[in-house]
C-alpha atoms as a PDB file:
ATOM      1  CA  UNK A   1       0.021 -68.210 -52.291  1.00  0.00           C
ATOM      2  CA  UNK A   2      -1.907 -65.143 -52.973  1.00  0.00           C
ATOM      3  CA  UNK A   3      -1.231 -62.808 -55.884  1.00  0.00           C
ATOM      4  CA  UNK A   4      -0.836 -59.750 -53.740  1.00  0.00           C
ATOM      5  CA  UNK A   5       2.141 -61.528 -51.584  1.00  0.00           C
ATOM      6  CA  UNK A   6       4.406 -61.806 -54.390  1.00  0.00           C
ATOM      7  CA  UNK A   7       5.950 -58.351 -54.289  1.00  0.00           C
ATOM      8  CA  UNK A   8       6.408 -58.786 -50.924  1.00  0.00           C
ATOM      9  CA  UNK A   9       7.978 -62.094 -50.958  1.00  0.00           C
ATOM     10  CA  UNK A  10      10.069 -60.751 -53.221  1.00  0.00           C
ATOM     11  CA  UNK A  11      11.207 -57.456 -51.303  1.00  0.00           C
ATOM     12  CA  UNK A  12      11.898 -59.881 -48.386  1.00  0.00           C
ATOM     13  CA  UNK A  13      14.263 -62.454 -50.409  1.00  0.00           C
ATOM     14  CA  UNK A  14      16.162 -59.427 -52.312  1.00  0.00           C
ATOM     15  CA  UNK A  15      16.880 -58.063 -48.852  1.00  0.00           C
ATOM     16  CA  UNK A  16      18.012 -60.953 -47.581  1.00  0.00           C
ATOM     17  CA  UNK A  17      20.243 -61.621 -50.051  1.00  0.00           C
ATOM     18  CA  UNK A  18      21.516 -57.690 -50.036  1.00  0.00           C
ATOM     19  CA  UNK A  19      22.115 -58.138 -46.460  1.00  0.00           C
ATOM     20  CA  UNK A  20      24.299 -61.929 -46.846  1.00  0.00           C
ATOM     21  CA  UNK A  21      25.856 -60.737 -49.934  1.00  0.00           C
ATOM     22  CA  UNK A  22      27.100 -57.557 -47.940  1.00  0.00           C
ATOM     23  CA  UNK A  23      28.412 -59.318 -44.914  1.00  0.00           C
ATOM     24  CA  UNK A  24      29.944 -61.853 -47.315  1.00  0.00           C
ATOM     25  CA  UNK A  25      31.770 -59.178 -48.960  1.00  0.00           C
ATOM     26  CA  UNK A  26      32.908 -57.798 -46.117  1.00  0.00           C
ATOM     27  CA  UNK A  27      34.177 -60.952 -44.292  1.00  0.00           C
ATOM     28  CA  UNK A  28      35.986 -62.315 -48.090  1.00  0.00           C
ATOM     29  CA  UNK A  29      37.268 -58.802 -48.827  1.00  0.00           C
ATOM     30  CA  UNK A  30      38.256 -56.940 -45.758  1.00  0.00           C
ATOM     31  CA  UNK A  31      41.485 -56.748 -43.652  1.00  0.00           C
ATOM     32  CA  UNK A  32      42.482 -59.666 -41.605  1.00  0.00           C
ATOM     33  CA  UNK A  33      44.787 -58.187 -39.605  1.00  0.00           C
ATOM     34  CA  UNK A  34      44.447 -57.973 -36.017  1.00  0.00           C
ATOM     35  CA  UNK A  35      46.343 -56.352 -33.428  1.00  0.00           C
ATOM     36  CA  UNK A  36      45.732 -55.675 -30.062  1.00  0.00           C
ATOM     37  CA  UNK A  37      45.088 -52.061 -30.402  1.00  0.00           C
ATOM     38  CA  UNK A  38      42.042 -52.723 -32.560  1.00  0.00           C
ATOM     39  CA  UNK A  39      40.315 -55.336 -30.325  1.00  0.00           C
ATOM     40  CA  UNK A  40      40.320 -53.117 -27.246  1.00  0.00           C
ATOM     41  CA  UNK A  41      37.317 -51.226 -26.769  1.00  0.00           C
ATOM     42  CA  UNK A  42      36.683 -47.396 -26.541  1.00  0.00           C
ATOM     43  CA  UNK A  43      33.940 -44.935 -26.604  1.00  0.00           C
ATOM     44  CA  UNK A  44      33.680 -42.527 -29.120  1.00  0.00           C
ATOM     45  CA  UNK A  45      37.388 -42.678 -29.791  1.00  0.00           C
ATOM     46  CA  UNK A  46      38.538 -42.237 -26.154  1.00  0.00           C
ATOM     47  CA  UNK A  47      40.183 -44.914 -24.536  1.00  0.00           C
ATOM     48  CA  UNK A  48      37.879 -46.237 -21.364  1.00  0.00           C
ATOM     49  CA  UNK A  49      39.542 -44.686 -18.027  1.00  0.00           C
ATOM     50  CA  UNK A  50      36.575 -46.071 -15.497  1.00  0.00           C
ATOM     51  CA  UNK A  51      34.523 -48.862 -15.024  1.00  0.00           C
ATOM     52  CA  UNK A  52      31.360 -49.023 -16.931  1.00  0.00           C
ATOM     53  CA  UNK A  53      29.348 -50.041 -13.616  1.00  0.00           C
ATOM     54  CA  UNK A  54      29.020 -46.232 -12.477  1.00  0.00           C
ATOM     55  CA  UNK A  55      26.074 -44.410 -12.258  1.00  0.00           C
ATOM     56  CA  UNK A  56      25.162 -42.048 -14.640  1.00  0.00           C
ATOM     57  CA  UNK A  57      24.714 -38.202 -13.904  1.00  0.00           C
ATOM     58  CA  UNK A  58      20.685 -37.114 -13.749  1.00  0.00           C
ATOM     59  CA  UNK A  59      21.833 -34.750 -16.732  1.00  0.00           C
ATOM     60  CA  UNK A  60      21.720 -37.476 -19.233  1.00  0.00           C
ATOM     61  CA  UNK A  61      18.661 -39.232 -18.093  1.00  0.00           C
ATOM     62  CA  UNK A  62      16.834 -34.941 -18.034  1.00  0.00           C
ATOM     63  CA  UNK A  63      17.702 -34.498 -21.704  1.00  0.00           C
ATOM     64  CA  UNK A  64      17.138 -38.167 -22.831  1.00  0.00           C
ATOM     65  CA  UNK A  65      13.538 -36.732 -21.058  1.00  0.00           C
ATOM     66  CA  UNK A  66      13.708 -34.019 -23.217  1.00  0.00           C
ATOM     67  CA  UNK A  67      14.560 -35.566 -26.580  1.00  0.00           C
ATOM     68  CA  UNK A  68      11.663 -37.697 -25.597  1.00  0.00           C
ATOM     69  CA  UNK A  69       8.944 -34.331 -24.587  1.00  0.00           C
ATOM     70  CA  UNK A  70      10.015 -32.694 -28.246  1.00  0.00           C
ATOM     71  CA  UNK A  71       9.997 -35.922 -30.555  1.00  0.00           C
ATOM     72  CA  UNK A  72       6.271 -36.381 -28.978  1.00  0.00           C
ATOM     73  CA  UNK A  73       4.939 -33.178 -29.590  1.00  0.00           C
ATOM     74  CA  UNK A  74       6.421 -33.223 -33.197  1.00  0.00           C
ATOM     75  CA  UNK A  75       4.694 -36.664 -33.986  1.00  0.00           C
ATOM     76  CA  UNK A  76       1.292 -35.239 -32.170  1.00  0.00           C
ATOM     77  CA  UNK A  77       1.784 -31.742 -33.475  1.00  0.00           C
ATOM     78  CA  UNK A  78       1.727 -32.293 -37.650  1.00  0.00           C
ATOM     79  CA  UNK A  79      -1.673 -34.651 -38.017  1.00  0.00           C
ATOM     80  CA  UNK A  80      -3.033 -31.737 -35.255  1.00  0.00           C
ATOM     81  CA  UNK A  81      -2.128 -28.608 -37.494  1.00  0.00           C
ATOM     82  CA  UNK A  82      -3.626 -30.558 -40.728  1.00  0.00           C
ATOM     83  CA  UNK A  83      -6.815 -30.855 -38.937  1.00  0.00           C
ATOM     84  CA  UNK A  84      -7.265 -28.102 -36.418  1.00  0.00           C
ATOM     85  CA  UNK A  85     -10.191 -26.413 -38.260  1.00  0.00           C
ATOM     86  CA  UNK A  86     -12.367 -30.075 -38.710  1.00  0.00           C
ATOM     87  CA  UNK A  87     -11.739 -30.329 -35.208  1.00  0.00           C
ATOM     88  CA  UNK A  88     -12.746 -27.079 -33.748  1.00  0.00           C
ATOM     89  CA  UNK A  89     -12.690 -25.609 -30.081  1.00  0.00           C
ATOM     90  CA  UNK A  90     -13.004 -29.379 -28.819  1.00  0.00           C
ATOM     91  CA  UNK A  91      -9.412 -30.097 -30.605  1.00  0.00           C
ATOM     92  CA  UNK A  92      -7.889 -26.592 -29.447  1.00  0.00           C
ATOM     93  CA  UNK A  93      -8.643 -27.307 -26.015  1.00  0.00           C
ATOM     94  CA  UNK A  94      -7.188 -31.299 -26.530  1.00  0.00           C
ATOM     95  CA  UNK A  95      -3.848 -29.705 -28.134  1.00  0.00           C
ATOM     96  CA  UNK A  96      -3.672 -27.029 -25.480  1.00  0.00           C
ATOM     97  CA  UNK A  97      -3.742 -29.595 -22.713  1.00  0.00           C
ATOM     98  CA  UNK A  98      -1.222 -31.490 -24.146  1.00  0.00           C
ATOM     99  CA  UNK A  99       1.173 -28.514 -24.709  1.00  0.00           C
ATOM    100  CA  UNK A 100       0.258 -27.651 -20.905  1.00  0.00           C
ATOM    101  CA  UNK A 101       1.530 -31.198 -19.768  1.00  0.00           C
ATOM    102  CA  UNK A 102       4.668 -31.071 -22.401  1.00  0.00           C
ATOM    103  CA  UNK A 103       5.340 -27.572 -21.255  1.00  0.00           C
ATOM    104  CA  UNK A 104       5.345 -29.186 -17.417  1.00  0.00           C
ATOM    105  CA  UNK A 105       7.962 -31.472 -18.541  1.00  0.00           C
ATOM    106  CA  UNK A 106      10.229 -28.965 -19.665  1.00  0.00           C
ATOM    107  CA  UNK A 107       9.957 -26.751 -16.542  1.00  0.00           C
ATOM    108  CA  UNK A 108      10.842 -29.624 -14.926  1.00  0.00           C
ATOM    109  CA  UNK A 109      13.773 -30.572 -16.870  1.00  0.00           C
ATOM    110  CA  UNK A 110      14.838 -26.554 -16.834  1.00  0.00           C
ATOM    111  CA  UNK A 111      14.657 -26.423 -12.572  1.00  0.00           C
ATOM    112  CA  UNK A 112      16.523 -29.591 -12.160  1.00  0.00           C
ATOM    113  CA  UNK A 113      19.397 -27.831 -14.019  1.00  0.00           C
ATOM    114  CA  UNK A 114      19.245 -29.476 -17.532  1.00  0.00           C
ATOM    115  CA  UNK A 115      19.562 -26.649 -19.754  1.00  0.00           C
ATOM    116  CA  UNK A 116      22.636 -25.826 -17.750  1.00  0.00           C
ATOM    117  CA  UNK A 117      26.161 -26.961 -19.212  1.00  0.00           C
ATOM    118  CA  UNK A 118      28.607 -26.558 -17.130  1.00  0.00           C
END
């Protein structure tokens, strides 16, 4: 085995054992009580009134589309601004298209109604 693998075997190994020793822990020192209330399942602390096979609103699906338009620009957007002047008009025109598609997204998003809470 190489020289230069041995810090990484060993990052590997303590996190396994970090991550067995912690679910040991938890299974040797936590409650054991169970009750029916605790097994049933809810969502974010509300009991479940409706089946989970309905469709979803087109709200949620528009802002998981904008989450997604904004994270992208942000990850594009910071190795752009750190470079713009080595990459000159050629890299202002790139960024600008980009921007231009992004900012098509969001008018998108904004006519189908998902800036709107009702």
């Amino acid at each position: 085995m190489s020289v230069d693998l041995i810090p990484l075997v060993t990052f590997g190994l303590l996190a396994l054992v970090v991550a067995v020793g912690a679910l040991a822990a938890s299974e040797l020192l936590g409650p054991r009580r169970r009750d029916p209330e605790k097994l049933t399942s809810y969502e974010c602390g509300v009991p479940i009134f409706e089946t989970a096979r309905e469709p979803f609103h087109i709200r949620f699906y528009l802002i998981a589309i904008l989450f997604i338009l904004f994270d992208i620009e942000t990850v594009f957007m910071v190795p752009y601004v750190t470079l713009f002047r080595d990459l000159g008009v050629f890299g202002l025109v790139e960024m600008g298209t980009f921007v231009a598609i992004l900012g098509l997204g969001l008018l998108y998003c904004w006519k189908r109604g998902a800036l709107e809470w009702d």
